[in-house]
PDB file of N, CA and C in Angstrom:
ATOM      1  N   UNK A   1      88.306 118.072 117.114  1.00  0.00           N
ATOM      2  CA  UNK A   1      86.904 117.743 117.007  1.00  0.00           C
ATOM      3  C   UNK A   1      86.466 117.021 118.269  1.00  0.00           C
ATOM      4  N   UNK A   2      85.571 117.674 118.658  1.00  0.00           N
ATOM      5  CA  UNK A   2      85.035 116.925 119.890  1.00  0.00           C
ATOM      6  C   UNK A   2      84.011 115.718 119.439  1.00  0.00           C
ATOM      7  N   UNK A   3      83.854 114.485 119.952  1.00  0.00           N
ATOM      8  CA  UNK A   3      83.609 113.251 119.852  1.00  0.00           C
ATOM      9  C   UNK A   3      82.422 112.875 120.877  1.00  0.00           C
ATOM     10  N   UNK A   4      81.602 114.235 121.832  1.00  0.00           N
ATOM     11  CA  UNK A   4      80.690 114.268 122.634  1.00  0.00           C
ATOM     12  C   UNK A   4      79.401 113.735 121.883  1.00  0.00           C
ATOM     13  N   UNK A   5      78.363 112.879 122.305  1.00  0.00           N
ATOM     14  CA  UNK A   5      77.784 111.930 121.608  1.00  0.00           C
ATOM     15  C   UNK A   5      77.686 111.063 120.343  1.00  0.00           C
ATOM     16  N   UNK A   6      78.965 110.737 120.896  1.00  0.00           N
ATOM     17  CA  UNK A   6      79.119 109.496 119.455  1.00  0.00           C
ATOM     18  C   UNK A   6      79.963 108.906 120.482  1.00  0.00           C
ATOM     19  N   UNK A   7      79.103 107.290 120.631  1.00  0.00           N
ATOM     20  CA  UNK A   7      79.051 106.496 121.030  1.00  0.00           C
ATOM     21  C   UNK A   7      79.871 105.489 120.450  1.00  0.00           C
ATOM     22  N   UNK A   8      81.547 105.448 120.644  1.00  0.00           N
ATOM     23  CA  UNK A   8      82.033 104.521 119.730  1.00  0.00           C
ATOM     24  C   UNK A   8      82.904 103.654 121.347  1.00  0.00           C
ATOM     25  N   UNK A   9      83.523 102.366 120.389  1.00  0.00           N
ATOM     26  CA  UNK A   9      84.015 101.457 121.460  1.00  0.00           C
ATOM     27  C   UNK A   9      85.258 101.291 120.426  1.00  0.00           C
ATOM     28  N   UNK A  10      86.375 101.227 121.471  1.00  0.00           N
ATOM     29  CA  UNK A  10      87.802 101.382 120.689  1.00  0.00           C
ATOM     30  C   UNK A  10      89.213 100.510 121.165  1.00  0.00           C
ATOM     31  N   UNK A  11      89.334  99.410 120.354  1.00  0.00           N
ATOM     32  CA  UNK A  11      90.513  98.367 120.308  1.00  0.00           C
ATOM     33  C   UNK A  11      91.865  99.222 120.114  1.00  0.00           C
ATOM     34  N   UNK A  12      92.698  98.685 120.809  1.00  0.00           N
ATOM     35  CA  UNK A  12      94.439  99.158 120.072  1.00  0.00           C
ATOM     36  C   UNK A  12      95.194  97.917 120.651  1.00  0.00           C
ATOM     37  N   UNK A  13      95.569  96.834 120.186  1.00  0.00           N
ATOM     38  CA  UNK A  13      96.624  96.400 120.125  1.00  0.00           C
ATOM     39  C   UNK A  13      98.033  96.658 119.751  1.00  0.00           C
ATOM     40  N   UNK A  14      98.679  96.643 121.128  1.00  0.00           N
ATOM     41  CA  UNK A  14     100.301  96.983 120.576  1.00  0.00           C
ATOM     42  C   UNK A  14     101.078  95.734 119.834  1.00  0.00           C
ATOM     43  N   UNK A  15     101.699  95.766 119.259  1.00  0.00           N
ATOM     44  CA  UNK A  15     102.896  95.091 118.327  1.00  0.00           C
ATOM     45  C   UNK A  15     104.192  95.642 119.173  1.00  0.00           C
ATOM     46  N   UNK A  16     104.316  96.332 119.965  1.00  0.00           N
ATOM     47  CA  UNK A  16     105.720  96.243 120.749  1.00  0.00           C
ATOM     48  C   UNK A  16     105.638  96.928 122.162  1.00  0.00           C
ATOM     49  N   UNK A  17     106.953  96.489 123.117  1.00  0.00           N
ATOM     50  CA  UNK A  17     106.746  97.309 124.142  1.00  0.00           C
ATOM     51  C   UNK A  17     107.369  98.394 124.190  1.00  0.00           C
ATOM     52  N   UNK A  18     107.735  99.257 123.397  1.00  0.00           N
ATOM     53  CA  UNK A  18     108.672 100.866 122.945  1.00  0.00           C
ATOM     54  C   UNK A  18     107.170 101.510 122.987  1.00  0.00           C
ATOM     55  N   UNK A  19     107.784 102.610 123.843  1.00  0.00           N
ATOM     56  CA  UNK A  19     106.689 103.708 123.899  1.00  0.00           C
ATOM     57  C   UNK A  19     106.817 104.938 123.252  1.00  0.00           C
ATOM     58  N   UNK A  20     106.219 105.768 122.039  1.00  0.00           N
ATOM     59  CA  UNK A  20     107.073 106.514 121.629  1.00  0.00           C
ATOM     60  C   UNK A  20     106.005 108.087 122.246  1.00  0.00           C
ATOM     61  N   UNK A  21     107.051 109.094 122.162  1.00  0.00           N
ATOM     62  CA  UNK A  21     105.966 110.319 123.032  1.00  0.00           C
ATOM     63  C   UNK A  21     105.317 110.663 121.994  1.00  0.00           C
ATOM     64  N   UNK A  22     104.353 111.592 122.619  1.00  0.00           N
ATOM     65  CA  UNK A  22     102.200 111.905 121.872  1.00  0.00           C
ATOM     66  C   UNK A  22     103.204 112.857 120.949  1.00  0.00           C
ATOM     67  N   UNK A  23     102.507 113.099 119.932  1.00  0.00           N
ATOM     68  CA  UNK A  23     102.893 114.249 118.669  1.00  0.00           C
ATOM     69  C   UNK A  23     101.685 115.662 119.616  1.00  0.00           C
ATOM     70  N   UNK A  24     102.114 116.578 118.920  1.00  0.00           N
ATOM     71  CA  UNK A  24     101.328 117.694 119.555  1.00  0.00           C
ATOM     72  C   UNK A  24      99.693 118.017 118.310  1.00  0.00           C
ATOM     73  N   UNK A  25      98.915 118.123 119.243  1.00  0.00           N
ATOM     74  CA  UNK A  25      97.840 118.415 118.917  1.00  0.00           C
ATOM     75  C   UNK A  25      97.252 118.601 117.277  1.00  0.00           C
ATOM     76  N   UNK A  26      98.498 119.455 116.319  1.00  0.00           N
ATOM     77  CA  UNK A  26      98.527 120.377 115.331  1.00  0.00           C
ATOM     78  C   UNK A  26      99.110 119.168 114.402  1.00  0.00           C
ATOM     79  N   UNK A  27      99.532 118.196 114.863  1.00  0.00           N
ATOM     80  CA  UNK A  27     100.772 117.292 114.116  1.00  0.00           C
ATOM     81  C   UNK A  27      99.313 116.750 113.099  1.00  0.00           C
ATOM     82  N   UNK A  28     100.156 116.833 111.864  1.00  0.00           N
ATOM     83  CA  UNK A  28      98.831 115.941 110.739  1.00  0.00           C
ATOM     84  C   UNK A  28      99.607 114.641 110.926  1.00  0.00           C
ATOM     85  N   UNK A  29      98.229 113.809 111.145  1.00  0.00           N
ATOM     86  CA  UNK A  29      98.608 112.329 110.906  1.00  0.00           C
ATOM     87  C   UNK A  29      97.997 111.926 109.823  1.00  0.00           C
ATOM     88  N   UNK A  30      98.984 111.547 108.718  1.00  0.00           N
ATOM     89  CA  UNK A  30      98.059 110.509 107.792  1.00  0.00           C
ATOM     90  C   UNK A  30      97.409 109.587 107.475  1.00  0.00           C
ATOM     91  N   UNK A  31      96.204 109.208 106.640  1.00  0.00           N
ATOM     92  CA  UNK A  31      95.540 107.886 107.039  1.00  0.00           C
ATOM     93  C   UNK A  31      95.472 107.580 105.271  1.00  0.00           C
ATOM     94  N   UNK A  32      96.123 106.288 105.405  1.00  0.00           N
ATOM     95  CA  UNK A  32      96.301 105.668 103.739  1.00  0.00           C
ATOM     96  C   UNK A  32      95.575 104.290 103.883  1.00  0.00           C
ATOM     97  N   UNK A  33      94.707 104.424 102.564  1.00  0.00           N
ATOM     98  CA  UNK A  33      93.843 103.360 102.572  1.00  0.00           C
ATOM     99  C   UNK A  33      95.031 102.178 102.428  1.00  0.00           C
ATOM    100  N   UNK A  34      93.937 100.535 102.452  1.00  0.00           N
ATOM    101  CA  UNK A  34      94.580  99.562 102.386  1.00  0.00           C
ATOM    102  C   UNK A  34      95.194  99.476 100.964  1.00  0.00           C
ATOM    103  N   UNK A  35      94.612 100.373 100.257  1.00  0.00           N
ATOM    104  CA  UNK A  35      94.965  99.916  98.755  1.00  0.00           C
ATOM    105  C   UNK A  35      96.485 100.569  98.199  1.00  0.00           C
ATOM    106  N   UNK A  36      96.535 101.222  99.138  1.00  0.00           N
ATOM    107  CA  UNK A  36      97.892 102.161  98.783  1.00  0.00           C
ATOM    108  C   UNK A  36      99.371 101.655  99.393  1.00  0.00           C
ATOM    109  N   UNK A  37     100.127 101.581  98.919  1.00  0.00           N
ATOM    110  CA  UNK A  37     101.234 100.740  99.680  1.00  0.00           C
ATOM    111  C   UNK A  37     102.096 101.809  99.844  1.00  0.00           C
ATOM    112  N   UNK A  38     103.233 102.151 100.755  1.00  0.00           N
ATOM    113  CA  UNK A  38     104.036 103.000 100.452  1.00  0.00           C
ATOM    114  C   UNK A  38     105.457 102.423 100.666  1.00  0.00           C
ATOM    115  N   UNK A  39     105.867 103.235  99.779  1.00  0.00           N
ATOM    116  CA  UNK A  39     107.174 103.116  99.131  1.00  0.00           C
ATOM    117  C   UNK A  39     108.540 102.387 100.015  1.00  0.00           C
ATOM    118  N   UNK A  40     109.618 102.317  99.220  1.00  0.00           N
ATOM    119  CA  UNK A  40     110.464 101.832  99.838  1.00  0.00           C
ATOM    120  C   UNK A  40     111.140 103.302 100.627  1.00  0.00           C
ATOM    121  N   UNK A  41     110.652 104.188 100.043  1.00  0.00           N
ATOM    122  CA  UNK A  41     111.412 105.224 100.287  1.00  0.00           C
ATOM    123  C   UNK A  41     111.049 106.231 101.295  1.00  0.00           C
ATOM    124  N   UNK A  42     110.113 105.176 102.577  1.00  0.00           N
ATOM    125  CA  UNK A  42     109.265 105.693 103.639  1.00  0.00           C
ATOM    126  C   UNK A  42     109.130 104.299 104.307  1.00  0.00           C
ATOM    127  N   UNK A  43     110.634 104.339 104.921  1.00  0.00           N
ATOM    128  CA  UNK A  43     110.928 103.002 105.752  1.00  0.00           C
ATOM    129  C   UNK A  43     109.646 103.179 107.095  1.00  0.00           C
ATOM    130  N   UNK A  44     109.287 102.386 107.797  1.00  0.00           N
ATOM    131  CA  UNK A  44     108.216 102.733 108.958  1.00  0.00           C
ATOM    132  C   UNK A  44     108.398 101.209 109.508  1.00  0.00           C
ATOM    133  N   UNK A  45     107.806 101.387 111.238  1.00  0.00           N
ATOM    134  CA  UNK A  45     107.352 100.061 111.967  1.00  0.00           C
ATOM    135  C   UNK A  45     106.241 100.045 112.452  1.00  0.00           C
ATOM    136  N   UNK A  46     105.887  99.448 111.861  1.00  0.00           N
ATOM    137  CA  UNK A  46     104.175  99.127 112.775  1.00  0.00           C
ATOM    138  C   UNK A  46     104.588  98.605 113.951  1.00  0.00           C
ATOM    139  N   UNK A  47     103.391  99.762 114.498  1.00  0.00           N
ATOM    140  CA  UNK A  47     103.381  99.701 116.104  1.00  0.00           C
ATOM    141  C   UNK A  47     102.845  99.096 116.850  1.00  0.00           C
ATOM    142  N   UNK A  48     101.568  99.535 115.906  1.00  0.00           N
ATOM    143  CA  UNK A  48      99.614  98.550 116.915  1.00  0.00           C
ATOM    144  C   UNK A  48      98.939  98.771 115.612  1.00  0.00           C
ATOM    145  N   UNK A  49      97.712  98.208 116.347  1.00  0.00           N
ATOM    146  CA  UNK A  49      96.373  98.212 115.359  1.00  0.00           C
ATOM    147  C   UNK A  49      95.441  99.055 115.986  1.00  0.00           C
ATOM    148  N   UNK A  50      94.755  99.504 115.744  1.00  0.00           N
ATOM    149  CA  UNK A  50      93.479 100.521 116.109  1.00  0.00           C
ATOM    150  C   UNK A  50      91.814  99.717 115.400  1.00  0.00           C
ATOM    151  N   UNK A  51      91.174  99.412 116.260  1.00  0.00           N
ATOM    152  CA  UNK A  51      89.736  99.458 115.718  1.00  0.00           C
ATOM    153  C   UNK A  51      88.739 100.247 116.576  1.00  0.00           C
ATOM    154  N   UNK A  52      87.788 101.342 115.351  1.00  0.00           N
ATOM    155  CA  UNK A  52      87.254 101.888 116.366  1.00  0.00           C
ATOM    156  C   UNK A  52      85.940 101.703 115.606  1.00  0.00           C
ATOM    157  N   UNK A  53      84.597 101.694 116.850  1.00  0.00           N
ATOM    158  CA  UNK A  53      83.410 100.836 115.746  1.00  0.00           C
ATOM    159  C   UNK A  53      81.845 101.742 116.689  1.00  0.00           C
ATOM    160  N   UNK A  54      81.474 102.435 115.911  1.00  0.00           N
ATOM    161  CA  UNK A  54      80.087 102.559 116.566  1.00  0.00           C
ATOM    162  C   UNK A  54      78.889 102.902 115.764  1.00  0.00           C
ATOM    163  N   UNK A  55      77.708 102.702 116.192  1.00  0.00           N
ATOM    164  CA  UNK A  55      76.459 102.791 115.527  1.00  0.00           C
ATOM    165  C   UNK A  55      76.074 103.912 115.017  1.00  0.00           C
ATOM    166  N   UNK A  56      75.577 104.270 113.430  1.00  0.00           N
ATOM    167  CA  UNK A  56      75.424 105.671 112.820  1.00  0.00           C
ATOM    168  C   UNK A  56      73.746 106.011 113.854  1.00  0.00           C
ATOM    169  N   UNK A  57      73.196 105.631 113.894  1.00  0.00           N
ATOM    170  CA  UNK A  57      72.082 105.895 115.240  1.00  0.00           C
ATOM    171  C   UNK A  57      72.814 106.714 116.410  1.00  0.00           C
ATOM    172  N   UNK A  58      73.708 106.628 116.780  1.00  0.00           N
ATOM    173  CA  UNK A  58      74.830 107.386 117.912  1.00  0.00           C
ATOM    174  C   UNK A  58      75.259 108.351 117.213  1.00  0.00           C
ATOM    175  N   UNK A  59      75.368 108.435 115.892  1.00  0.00           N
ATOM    176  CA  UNK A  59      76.310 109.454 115.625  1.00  0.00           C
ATOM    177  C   UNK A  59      77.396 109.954 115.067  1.00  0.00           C
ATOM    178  N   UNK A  60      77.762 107.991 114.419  1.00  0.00           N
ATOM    179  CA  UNK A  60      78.894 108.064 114.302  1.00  0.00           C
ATOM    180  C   UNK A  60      78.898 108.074 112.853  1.00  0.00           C
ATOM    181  N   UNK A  61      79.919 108.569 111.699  1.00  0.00           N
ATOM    182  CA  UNK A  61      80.230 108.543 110.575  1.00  0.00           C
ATOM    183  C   UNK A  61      81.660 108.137 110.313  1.00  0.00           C
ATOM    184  N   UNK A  62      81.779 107.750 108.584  1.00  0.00           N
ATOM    185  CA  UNK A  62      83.083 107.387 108.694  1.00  0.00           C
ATOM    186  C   UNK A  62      84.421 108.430 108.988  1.00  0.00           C
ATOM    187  N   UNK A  63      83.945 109.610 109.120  1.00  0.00           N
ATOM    188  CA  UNK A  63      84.424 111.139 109.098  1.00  0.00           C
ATOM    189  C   UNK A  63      85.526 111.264 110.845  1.00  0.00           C
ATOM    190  N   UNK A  64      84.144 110.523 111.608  1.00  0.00           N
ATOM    191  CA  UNK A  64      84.134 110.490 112.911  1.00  0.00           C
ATOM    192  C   UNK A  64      85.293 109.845 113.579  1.00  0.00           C
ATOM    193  N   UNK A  65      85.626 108.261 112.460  1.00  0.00           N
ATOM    194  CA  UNK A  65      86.073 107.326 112.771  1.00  0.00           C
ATOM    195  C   UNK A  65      87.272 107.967 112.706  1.00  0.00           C
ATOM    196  N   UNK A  66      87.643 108.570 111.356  1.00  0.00           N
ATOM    197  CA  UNK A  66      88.814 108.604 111.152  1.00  0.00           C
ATOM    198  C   UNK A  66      89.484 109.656 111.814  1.00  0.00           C
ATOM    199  N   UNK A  67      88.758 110.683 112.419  1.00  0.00           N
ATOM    200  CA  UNK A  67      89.296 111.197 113.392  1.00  0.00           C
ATOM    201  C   UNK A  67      89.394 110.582 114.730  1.00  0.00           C
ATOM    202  N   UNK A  68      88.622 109.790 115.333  1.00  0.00           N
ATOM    203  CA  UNK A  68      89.342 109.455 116.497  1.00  0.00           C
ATOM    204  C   UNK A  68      90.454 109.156 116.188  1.00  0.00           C
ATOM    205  N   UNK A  69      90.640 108.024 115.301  1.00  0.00           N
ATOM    206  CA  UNK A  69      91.830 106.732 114.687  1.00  0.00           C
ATOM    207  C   UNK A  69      93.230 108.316 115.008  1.00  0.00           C
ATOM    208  N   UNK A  70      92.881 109.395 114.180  1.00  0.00           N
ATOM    209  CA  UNK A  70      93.935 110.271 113.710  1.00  0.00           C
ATOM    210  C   UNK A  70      94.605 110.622 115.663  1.00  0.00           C
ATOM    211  N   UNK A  71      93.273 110.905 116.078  1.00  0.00           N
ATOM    212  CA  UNK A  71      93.831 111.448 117.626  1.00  0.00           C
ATOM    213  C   UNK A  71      94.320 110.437 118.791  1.00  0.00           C
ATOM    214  N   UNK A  72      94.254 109.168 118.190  1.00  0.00           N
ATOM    215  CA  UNK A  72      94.900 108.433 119.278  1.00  0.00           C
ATOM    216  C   UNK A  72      95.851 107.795 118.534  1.00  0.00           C
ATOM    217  N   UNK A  73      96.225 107.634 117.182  1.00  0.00           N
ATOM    218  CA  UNK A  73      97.794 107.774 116.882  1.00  0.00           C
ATOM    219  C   UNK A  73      98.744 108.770 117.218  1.00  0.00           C
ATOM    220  N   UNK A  74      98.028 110.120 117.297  1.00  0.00           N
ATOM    221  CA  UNK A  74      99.272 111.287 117.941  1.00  0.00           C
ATOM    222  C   UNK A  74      99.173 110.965 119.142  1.00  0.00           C
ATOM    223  N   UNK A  75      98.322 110.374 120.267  1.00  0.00           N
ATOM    224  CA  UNK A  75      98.457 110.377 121.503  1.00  0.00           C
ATOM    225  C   UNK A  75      99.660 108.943 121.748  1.00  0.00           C
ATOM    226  N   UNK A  76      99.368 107.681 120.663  1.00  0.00           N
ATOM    227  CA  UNK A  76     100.873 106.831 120.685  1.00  0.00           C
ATOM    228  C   UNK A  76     101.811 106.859 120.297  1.00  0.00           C
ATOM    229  N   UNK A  77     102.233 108.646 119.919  1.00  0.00           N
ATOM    230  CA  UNK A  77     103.157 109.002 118.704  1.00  0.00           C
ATOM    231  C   UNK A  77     103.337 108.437 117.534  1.00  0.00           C
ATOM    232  N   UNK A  78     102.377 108.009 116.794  1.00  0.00           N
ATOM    233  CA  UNK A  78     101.965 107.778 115.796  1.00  0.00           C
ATOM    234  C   UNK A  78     102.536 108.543 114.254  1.00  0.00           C
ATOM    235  N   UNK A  79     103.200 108.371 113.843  1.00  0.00           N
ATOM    236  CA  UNK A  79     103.194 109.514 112.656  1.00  0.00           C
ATOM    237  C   UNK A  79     101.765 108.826 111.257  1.00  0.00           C
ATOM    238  N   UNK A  80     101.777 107.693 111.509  1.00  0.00           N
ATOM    239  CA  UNK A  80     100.392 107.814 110.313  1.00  0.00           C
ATOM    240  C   UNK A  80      99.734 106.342 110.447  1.00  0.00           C
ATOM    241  N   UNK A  81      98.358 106.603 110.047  1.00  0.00           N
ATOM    242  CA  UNK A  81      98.143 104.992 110.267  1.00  0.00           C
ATOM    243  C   UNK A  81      98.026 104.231 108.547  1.00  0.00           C
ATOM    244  N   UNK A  82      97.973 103.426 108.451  1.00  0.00           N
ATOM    245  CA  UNK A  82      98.033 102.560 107.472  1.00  0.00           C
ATOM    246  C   UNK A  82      96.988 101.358 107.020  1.00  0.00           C
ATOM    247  N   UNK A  83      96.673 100.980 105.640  1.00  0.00           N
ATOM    248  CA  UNK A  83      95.606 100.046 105.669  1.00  0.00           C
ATOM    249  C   UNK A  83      94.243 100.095 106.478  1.00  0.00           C
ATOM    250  N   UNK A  84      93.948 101.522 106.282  1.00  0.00           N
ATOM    251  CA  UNK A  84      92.892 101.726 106.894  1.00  0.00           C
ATOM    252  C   UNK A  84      91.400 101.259 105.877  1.00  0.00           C
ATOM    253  N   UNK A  85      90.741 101.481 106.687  1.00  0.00           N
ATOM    254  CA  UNK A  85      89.565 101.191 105.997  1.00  0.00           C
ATOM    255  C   UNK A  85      88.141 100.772 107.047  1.00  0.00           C
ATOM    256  N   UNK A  86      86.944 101.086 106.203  1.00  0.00           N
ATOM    257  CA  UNK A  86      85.599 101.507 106.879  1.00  0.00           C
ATOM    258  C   UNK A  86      84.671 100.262 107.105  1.00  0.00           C
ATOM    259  N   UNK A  87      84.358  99.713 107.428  1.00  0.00           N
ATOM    260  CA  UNK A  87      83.572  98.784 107.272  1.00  0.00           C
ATOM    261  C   UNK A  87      81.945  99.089 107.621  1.00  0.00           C
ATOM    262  N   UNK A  88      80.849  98.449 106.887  1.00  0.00           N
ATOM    263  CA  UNK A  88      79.910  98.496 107.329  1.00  0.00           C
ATOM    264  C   UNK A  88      79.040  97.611 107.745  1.00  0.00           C
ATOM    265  N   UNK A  89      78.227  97.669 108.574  1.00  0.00           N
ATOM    266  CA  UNK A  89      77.439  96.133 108.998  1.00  0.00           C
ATOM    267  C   UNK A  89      76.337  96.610 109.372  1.00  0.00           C
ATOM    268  N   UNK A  90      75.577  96.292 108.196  1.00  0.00           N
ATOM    269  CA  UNK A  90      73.727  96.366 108.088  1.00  0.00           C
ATOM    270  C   UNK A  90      73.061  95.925 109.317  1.00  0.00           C
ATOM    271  N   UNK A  91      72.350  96.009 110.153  1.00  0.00           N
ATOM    272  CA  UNK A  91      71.297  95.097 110.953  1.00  0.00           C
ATOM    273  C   UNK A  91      70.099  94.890 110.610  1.00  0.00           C
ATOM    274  N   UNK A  92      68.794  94.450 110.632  1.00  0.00           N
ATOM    275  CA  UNK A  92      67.857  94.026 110.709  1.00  0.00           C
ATOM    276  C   UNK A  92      67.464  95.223 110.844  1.00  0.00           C
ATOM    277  N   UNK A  93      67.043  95.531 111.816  1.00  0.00           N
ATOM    278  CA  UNK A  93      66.387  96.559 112.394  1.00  0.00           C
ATOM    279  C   UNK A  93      66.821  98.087 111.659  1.00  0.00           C
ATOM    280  N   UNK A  94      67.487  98.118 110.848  1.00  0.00           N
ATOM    281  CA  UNK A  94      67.789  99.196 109.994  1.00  0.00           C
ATOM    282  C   UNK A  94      69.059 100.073 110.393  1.00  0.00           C
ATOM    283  N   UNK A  95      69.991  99.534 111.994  1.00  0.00           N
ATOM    284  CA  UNK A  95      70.597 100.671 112.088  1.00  0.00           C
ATOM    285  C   UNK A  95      71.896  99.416 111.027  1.00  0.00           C
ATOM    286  N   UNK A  96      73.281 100.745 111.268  1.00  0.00           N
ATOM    287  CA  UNK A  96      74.480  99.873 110.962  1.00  0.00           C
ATOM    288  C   UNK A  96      75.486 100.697 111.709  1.00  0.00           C
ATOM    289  N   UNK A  97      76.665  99.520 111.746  1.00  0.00           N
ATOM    290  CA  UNK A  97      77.747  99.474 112.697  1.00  0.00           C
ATOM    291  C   UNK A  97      78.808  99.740 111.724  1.00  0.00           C
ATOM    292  N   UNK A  98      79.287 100.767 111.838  1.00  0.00           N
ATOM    293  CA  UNK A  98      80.668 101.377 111.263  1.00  0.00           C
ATOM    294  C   UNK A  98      81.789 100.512 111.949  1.00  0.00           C
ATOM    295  N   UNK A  99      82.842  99.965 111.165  1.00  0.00           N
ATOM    296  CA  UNK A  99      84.019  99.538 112.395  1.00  0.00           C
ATOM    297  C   UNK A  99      85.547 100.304 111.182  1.00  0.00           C
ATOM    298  N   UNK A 100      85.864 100.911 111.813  1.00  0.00           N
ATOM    299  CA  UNK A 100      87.487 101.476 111.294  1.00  0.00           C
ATOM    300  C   UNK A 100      88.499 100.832 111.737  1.00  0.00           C
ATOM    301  N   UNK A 101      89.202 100.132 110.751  1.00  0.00           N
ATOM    302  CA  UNK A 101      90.687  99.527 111.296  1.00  0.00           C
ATOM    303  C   UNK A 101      91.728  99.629 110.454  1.00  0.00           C
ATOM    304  N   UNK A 102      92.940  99.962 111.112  1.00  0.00           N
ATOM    305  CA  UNK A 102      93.749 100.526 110.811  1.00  0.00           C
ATOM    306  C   UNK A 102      95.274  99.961 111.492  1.00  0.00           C
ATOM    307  N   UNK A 103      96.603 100.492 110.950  1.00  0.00           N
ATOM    308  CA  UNK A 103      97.895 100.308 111.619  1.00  0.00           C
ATOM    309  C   UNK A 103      97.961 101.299 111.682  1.00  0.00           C
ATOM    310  N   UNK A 104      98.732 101.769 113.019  1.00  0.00           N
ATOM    311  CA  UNK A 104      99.720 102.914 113.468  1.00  0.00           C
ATOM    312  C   UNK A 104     101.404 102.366 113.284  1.00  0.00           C
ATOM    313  N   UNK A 105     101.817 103.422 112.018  1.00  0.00           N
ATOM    314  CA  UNK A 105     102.715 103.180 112.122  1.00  0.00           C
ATOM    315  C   UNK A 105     104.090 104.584 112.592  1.00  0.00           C
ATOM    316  N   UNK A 106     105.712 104.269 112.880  1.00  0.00           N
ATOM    317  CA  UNK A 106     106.273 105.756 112.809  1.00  0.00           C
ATOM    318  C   UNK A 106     107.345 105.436 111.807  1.00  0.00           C
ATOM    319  N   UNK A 107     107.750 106.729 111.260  1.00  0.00           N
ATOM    320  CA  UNK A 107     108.782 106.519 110.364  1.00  0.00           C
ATOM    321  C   UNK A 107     109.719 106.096 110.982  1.00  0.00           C
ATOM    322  N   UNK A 108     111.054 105.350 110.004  1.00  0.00           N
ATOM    323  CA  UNK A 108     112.480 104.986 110.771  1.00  0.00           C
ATOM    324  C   UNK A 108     113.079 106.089 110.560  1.00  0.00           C
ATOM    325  N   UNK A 109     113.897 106.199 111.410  1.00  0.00           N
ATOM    326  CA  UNK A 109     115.472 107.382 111.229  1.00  0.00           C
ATOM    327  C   UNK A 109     115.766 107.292 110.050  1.00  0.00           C
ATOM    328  N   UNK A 110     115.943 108.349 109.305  1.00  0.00           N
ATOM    329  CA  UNK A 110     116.913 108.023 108.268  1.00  0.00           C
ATOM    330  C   UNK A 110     118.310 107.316 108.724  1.00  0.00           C
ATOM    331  N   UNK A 111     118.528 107.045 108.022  1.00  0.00           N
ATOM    332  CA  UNK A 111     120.137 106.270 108.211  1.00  0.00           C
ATOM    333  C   UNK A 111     120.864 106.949 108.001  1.00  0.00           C
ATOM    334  N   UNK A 112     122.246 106.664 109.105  1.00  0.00           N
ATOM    335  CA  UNK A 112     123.177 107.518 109.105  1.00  0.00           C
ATOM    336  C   UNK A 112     124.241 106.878 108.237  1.00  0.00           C
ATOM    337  N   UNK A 113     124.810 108.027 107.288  1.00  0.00           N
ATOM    338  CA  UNK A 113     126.263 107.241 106.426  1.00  0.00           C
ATOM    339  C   UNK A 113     127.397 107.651 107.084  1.00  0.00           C
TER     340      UNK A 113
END
């Protein structure tokens, strides 16, 4: 999806200095709300945080968000982000400010016996 006028501004804080390589284009990344926890049985490390935030006047929807969020976790090799969620912020003047934040996290190796 191209992201040509939508006007968004975009945070990523890393949580480590390991760089892991981009997933390819096609790779589905998952995005699980905050409310969902996952299992023991989907060991993972959070990597970074992602916030991405722009005005529905620009263009932007929560649709929008969650695709950038999706395309710059495969670009940090990302396998899924986590605790995501939409925020909204009314203004005065009638517009509002979408902000998406999220963890990128990757699975662990399975373990070797």
């Amino acid at each position: 999806m191209v992201l040509a006028g939508c006007a968004t501004s975009t945070r990523y804080d890393n949580y480590t200095s390991r760089r892991f390589p981009p997933k390819d284009e096609l790779y589905t990344v998952n995005v699980y709300p905050e409310s969902q926890v996952l299992g023991a049985a989907n060991p993972y490390y959070v990597i970074g945080k992602i916030s991405i935030e722009g005005f529905v006047s620009s263009g932007v929807n929560p649709g929008s968000l969650t695709n950038q969020a999706k395309e710059i976790a495969r670009k940090r090799g990302a396998d899924a982000v986590i605790n995501a969620k939409t925020e909204v912020f009314r203004y005065y003047y009638g517009d509002e400010l979408l902000r998406f934040t999220g963890e990128l996290i990757v699975y662990a190796p399975p373990a070797s016996k």
